[in-house]
N, C-alpha and C. Protein backbone atom coordinates (compact mmCIF):
# COMPACT_ATOMS: atom_id res chain seq x y z
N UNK A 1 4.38 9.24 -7.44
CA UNK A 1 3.50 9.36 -6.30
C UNK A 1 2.59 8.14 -6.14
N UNK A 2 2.06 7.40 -7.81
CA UNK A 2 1.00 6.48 -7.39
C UNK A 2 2.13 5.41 -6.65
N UNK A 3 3.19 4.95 -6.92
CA UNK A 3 4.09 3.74 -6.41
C UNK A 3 3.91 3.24 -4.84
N UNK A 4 4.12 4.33 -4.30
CA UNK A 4 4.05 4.01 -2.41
C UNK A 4 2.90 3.87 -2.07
N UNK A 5 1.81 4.84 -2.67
CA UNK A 5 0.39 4.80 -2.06
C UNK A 5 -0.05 3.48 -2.52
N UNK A 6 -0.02 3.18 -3.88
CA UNK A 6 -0.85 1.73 -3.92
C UNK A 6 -0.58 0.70 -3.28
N UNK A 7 0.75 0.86 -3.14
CA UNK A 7 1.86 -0.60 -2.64
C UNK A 7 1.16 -0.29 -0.88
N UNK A 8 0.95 0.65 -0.63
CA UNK A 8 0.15 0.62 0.81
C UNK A 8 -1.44 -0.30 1.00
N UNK A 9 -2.07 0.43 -0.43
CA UNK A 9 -2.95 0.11 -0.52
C UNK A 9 -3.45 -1.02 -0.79
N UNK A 10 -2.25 -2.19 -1.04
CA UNK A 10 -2.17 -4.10 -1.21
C UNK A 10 -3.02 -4.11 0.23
N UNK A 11 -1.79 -3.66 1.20
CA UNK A 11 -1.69 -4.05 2.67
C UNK A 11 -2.95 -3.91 2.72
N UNK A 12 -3.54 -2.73 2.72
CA UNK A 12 -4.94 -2.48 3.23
C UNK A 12 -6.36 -3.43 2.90
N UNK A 13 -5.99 -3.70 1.77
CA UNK A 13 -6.87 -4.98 1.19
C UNK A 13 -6.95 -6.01 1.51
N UNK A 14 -5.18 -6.48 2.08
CA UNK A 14 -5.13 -7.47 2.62
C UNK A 14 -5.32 -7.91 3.95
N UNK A 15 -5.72 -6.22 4.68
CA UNK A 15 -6.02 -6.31 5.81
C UNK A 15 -7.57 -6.27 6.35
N UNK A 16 -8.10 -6.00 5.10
CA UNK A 16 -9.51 -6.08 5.07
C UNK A 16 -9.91 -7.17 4.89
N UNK A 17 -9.32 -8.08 4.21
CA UNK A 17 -9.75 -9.15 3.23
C UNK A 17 -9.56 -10.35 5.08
N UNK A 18 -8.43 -10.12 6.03
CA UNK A 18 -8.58 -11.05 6.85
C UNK A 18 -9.51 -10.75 7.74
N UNK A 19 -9.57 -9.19 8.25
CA UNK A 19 -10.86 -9.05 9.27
C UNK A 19 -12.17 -9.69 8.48
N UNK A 20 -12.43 -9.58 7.45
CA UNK A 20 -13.63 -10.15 6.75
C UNK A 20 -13.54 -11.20 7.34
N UNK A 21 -12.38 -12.30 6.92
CA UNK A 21 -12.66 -13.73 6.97
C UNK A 21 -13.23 -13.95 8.65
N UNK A 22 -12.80 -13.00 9.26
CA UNK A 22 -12.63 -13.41 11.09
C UNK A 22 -14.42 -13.00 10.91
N UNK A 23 -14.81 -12.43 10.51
CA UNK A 23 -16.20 -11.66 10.79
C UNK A 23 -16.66 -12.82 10.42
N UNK A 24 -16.64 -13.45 9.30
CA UNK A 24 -17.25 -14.66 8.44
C UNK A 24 -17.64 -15.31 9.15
N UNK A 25 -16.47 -16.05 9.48
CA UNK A 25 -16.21 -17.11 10.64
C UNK A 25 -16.96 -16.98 11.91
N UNK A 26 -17.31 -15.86 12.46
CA UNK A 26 -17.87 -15.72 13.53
C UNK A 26 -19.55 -15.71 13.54
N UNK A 27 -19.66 -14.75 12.47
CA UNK A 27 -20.88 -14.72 12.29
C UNK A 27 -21.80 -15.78 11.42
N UNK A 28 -21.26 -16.67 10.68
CA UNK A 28 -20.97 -17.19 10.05
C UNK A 28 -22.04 -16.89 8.19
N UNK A 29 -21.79 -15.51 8.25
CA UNK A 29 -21.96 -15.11 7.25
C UNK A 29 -21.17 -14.73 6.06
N UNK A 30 -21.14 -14.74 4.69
CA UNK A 30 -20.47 -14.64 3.59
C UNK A 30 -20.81 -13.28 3.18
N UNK A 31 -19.67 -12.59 2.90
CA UNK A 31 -20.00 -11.43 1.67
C UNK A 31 -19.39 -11.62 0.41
N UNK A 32 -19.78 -10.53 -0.59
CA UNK A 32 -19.05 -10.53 -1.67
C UNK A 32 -17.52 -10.04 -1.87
N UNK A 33 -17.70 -9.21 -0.34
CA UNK A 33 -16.90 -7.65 -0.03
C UNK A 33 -15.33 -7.94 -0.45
N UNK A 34 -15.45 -9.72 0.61
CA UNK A 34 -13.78 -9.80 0.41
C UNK A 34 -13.12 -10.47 -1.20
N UNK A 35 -13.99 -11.13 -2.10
CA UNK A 35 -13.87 -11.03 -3.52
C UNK A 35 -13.43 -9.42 -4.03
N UNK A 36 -14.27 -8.62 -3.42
CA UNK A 36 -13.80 -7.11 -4.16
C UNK A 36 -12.50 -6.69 -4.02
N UNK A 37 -12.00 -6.97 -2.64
CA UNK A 37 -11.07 -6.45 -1.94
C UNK A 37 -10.12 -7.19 -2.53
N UNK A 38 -10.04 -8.62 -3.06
CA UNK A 38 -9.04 -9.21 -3.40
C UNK A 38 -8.32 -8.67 -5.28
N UNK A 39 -9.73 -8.57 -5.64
CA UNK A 39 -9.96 -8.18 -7.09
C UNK A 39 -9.20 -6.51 -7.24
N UNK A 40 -9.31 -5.69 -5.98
CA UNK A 40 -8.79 -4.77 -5.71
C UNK A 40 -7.39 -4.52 -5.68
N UNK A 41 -6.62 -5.60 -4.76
CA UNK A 41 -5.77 -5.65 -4.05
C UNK A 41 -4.79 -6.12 -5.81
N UNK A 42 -5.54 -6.84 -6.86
CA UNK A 42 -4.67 -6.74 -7.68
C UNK A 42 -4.40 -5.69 -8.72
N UNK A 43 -5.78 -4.77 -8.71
CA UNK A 43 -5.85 -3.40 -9.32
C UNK A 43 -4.50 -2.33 -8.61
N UNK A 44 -4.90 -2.40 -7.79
CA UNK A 44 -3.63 -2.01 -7.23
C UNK A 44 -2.09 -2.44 -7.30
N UNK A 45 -2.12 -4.04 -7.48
CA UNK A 45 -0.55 -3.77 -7.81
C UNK A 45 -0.48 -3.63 -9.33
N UNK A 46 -1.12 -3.90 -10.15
CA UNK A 46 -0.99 -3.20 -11.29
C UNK A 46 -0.48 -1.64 -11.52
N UNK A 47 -0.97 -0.84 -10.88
CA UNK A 47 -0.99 0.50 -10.79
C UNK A 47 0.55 0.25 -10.04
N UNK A 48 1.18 -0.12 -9.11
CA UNK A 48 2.38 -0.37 -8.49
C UNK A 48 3.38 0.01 -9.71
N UNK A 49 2.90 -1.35 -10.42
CA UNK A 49 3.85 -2.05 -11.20
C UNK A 49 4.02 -1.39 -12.38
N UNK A 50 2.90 -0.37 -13.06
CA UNK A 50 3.00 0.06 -14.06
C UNK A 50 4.08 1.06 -13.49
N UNK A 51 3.30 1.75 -12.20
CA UNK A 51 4.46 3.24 -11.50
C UNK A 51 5.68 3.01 -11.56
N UNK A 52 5.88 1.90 -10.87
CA UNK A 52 7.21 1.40 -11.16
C UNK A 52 8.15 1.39 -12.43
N UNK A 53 7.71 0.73 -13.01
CA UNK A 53 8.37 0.46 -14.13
C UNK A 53 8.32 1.88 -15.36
N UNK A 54 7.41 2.54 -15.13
CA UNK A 54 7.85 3.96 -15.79
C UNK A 54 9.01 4.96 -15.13
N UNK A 55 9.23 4.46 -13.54
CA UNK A 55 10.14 5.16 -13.32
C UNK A 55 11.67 4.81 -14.03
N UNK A 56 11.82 3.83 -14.62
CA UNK A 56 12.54 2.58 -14.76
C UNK A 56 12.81 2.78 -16.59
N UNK A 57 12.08 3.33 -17.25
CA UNK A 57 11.82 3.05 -19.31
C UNK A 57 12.92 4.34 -19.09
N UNK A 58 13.41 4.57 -20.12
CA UNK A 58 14.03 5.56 -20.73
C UNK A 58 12.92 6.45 -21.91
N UNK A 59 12.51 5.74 -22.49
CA UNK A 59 11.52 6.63 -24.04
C UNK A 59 10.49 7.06 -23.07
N UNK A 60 10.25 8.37 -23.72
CA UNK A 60 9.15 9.27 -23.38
C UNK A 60 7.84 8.96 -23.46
N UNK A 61 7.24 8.15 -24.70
CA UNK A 61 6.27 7.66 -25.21
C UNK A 61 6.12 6.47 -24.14
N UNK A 62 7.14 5.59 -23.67
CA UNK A 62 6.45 4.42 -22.83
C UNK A 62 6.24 4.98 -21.64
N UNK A 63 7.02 6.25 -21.21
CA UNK A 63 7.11 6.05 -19.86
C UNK A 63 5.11 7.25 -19.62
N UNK A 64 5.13 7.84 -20.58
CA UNK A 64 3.54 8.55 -20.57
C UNK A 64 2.49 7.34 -20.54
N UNK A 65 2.92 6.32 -21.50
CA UNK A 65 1.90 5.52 -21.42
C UNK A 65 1.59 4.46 -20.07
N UNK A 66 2.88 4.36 -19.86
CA UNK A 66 2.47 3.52 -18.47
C UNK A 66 2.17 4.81 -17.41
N UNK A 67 2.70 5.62 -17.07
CA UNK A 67 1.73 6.71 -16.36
C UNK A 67 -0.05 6.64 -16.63
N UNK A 68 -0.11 6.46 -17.71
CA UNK A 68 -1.74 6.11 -18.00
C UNK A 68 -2.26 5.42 -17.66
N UNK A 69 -1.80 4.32 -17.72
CA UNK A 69 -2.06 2.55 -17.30
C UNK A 69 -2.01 3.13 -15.35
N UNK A 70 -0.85 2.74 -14.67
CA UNK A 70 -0.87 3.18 -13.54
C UNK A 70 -2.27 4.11 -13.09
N UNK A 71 -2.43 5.53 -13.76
CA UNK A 71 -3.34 6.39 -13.09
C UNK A 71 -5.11 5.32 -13.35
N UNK A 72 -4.90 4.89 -14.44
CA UNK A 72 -6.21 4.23 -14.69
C UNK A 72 -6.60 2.88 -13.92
N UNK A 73 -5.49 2.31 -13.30
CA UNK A 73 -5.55 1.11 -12.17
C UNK A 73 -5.54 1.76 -11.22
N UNK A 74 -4.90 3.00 -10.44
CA UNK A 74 -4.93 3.50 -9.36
C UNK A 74 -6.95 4.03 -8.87
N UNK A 75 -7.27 4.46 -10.23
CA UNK A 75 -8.80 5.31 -9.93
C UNK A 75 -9.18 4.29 -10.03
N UNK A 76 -9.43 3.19 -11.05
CA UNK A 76 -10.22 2.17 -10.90
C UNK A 76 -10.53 1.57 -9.71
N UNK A 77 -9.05 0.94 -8.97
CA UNK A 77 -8.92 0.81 -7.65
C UNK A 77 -9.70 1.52 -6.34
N UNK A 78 -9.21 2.51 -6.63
CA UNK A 78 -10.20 3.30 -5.83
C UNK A 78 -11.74 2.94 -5.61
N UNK A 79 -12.11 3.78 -6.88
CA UNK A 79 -13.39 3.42 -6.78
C UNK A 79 -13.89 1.40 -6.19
N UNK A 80 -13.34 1.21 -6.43
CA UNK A 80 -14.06 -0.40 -6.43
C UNK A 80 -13.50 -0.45 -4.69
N UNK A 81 -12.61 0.06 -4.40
CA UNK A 81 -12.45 0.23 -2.80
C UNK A 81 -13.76 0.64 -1.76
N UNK A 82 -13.93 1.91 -2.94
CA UNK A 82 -15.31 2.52 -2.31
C UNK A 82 -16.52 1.50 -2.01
N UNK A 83 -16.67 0.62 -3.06
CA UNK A 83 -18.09 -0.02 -3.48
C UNK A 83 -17.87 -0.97 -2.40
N UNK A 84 -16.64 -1.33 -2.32
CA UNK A 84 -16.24 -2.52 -0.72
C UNK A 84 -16.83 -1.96 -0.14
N UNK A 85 -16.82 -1.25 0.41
CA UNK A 85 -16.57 0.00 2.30
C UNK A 85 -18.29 -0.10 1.78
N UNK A 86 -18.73 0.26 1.31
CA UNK A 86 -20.72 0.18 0.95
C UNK A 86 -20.63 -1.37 1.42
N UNK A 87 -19.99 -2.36 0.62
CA UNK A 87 -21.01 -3.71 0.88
C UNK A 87 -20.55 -4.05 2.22
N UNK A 88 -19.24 -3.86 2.89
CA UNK A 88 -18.95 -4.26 4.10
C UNK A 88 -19.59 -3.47 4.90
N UNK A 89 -19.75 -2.12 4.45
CA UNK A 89 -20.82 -1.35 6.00
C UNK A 89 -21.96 -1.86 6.15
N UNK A 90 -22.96 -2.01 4.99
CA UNK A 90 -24.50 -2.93 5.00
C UNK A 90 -24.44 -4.44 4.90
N UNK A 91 -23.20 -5.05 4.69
CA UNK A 91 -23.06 -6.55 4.67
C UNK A 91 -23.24 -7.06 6.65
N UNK A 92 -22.19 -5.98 6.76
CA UNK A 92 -22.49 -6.49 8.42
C UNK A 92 -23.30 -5.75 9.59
N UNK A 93 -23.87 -4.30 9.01
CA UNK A 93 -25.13 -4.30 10.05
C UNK A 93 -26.01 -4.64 9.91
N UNK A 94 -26.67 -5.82 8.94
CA UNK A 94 -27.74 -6.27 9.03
C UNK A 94 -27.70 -7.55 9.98
């Protein structure tokens, strides 16, 4: 289940990460937001890649442990998604 959602969730980073730059550019203000989003965008394929590749092991023991790895890049991800969406909502209504 984490495989498709994260691999969505690149895009989304990466789609955040360019409206940022356009906002930048215009306004000509800097955030931290799109550093997060990028820092994100690789939490996420981690979590991809671990999903992946457990679908992929044969032994029981690797394929639990990369399930671990995956779920622990997927929440990490998350959360640090969240902390974006905070600095980009107060980064640009001020």
């Amino acid at each position: 289940m984490i495989c498709p959602v994260a691999a969505a969730m690149v895009g989304v980073c990466l789609t955040g990460i360019g409206l940022l730059r356009v906002v930048a550019s215009v306004r000509g203000r800097e955030t931290i937001a799109d550093d997060l989003l990028s820092f994100d965008a690789l939490l996420f394929l981690a979590a991809t890649l671990a999903s992946y590749i457990a679908l992929r092991v044969q032994s029981h023991q690797r394929l639990h442990g990369l399930e671990r790895i995956a779920d622990a890049a997927f929440i990490a991800a998350m959360v640090l998604l969240t902390l974006a969406c905070f600095v980009i909502t107060y980064a640009i209504s001020r």
